[in-house]
N, C-alpha and C. Protein backbone atom coordinates (compact mmCIF):
# COMPACT_ATOMS: atom_id res chain seq x y z
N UNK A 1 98.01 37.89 72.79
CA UNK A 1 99.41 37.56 72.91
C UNK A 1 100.09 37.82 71.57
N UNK A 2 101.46 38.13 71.36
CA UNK A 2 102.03 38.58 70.12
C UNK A 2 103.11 37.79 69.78
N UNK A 3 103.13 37.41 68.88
CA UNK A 3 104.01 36.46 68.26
C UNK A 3 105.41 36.95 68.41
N UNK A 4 106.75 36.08 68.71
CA UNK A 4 108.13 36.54 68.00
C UNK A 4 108.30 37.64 67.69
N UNK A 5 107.72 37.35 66.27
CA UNK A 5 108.35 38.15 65.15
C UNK A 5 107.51 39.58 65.55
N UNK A 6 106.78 39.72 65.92
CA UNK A 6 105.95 40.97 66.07
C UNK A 6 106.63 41.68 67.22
N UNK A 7 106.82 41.36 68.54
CA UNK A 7 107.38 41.70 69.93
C UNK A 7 108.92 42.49 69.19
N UNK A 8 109.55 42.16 68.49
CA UNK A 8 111.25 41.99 68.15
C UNK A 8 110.66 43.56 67.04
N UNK A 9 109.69 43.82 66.31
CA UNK A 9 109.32 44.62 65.44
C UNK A 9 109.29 46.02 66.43
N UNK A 10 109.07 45.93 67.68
CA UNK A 10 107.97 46.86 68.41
C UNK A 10 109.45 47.23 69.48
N UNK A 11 109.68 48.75 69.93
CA UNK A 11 110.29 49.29 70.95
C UNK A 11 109.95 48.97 72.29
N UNK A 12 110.66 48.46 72.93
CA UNK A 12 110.47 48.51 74.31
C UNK A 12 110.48 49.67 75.03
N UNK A 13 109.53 49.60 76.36
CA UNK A 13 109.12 51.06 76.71
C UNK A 13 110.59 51.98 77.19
N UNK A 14 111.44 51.36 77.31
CA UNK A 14 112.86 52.05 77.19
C UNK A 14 114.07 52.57 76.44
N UNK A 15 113.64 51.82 75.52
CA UNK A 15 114.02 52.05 74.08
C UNK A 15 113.55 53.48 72.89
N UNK A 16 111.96 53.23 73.64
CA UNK A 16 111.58 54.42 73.31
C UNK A 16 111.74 55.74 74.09
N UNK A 17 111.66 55.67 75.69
CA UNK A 17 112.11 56.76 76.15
C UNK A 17 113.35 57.51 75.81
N UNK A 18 113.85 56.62 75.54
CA UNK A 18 115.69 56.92 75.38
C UNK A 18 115.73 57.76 73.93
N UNK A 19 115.02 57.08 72.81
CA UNK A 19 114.75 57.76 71.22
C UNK A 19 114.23 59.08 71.87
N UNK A 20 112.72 58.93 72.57
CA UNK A 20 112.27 60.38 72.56
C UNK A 20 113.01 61.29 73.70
N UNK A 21 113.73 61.03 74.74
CA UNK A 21 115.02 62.18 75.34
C UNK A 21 115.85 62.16 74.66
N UNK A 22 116.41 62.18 73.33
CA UNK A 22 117.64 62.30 72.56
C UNK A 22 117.09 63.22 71.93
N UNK A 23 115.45 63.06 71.61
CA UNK A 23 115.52 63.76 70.15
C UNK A 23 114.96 65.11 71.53
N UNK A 24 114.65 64.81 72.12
CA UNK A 24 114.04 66.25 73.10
C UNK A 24 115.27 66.88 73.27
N UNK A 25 116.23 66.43 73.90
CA UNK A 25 117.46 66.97 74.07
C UNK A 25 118.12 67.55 72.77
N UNK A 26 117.96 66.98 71.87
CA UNK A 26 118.48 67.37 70.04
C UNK A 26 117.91 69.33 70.06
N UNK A 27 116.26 68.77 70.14
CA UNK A 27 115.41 70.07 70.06
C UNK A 27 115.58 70.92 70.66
N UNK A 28 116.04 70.59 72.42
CA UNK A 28 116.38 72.02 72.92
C UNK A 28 117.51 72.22 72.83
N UNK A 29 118.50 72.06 72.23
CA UNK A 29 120.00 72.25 71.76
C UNK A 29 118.98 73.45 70.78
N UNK A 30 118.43 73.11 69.48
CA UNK A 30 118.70 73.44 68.16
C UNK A 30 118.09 74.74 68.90
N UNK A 31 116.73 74.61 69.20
CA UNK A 31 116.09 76.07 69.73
C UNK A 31 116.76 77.05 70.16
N UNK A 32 117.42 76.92 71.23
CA UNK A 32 118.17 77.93 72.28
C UNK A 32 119.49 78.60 71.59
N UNK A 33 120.33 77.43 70.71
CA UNK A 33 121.09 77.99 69.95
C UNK A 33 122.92 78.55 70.92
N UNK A 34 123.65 78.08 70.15
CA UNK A 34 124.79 78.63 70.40
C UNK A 34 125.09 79.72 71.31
N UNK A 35 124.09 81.30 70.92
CA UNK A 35 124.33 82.26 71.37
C UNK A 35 123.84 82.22 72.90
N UNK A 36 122.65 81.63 72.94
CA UNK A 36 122.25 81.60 74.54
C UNK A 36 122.99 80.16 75.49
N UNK A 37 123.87 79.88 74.78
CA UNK A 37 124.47 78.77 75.94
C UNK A 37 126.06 79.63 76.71
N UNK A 38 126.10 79.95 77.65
CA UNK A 38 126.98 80.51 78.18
C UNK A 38 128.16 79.93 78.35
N UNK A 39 129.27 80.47 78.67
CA UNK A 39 130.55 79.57 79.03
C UNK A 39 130.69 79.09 80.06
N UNK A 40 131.23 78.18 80.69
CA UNK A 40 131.38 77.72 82.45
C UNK A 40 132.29 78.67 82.60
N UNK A 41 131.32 79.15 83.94
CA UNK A 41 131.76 79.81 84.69
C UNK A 41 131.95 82.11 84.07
N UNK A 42 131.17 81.57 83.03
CA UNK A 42 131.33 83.20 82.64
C UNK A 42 129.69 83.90 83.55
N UNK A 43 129.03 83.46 83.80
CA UNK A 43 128.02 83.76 84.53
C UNK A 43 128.79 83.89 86.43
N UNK A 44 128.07 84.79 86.49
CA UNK A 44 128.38 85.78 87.95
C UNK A 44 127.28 85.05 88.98
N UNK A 45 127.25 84.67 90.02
CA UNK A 45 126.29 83.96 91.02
C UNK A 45 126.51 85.22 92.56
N UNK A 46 125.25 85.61 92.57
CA UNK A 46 125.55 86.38 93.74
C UNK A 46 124.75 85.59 95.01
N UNK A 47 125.81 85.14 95.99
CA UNK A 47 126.25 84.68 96.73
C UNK A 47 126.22 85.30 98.18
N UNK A 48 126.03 86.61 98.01
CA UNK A 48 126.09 87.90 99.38
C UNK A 48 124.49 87.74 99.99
N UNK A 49 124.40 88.23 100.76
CA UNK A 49 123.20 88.44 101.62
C UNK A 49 122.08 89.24 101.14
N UNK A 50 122.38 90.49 100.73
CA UNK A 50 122.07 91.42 100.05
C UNK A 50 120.59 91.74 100.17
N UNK A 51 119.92 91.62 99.01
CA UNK A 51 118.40 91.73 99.39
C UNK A 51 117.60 90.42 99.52
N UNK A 52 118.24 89.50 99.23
CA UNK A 52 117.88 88.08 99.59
C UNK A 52 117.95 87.48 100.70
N UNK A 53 118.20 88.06 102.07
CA UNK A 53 118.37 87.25 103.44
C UNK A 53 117.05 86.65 103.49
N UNK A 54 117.15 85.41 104.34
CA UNK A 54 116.01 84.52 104.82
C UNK A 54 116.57 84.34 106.75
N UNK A 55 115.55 85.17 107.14
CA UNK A 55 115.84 84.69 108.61
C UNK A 55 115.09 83.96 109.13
N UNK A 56 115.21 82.81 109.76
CA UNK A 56 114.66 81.82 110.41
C UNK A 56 114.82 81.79 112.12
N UNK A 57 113.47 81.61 113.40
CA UNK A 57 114.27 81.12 114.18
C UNK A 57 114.19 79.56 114.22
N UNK A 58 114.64 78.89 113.46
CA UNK A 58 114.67 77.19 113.59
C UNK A 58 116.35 76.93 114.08
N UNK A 59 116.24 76.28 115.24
CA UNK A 59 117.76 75.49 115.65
C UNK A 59 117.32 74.26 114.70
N UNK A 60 118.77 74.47 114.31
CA UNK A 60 119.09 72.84 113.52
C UNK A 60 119.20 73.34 111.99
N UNK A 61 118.54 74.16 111.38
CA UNK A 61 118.11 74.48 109.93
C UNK A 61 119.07 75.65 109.64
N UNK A 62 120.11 75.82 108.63
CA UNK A 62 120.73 76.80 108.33
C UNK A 62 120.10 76.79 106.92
N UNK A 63 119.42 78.44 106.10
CA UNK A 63 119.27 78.37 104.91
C UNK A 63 119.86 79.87 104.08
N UNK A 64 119.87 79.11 103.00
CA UNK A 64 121.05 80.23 102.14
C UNK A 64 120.33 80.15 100.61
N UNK A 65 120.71 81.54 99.80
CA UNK A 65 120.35 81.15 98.68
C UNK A 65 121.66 82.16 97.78
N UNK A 66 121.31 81.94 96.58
CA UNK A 66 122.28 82.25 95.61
C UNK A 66 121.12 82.67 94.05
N UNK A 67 121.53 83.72 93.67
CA UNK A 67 120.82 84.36 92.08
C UNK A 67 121.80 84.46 91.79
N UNK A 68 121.24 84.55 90.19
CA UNK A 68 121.81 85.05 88.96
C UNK A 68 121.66 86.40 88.90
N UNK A 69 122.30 87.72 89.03
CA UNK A 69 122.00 89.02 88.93
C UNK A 69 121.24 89.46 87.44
N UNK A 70 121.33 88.38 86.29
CA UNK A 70 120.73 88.81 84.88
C UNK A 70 119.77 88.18 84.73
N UNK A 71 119.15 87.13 85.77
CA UNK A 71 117.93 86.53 85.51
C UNK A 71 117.12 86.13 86.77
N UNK A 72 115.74 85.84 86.30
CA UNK A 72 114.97 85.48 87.35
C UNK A 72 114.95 84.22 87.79
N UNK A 73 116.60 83.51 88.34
CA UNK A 73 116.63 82.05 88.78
C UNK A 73 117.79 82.62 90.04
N UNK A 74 117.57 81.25 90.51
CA UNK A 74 118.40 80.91 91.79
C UNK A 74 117.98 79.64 92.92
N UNK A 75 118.85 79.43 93.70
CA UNK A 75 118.43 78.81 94.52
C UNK A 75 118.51 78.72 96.06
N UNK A 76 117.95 78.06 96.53
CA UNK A 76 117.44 78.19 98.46
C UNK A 76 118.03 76.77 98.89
N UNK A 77 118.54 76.53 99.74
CA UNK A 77 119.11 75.62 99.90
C UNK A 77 119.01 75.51 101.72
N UNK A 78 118.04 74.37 101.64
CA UNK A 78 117.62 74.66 103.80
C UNK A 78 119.08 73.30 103.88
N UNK A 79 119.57 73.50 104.68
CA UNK A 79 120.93 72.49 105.17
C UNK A 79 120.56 72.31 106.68
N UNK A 80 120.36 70.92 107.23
CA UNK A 80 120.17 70.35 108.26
C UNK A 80 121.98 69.27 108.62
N UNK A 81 122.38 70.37 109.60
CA UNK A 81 123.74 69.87 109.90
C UNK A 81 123.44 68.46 110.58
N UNK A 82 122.40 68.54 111.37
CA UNK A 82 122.24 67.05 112.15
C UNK A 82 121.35 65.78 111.13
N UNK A 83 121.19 66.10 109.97
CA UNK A 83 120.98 65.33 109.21
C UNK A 83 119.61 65.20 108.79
N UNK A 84 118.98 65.21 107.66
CA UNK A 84 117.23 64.89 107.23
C UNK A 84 117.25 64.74 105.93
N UNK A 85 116.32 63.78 105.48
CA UNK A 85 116.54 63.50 104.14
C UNK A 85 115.06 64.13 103.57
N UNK A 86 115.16 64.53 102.01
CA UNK A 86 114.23 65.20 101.91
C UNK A 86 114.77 65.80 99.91
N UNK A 87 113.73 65.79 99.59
CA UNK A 87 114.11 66.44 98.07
C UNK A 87 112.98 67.39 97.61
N UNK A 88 113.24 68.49 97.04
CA UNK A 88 112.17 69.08 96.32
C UNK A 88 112.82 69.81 95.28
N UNK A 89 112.06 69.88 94.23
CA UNK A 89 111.98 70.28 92.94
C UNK A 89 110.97 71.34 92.32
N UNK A 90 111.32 72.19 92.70
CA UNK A 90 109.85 73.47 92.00
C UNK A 90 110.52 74.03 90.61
N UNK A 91 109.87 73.75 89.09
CA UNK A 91 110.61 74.63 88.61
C UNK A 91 109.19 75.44 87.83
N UNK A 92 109.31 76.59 87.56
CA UNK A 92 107.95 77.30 86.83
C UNK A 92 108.49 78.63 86.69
């Protein structure tokens, strides 16, 4: 067991998360640098069908996606009009 004065010395486990996402967030500021942060909205999102169609036969499931024409990102987005809850996160 730890005394007072010792507990009041020591970060709480939130206290410290919060120190170490500031300074993570600090670091990837300094790394990436000015030049690679873009302006809102100066980046182009292609939005068209193009070579990206996804055909599905699922009733109920409409899915769509959207790239960046200068990089290897984008996203897929399955939309359930009658409703489903659900989250995923892939990033690599």
């Amino acid at each position: 067991m730890t005394s007072t004065s010792d507990s009041r010395a020591l970060l709480s486990r939130r206290d410290l998360l919060a120190v170490a996402g500031a300074g993570g967030a600090g670091l990837a500021a300094v790394a990436t640098g000015p030049a690679a942060v873009a302006a809102p909205g100066s980046r182009k999102v292609d939005t068209s069908a193009g070579d990206h169609v996804l055909k599905f036969d699922l009733p109920g499931v409409r899915i769509g996606s959207a790239v960046y024409p200068d990089g290897p990102t984008g996203c897929t987005v399955f939309h359930f009009p009658k409703r489903a809850t659900g989250v995923v996160d892939i990033r690599g």
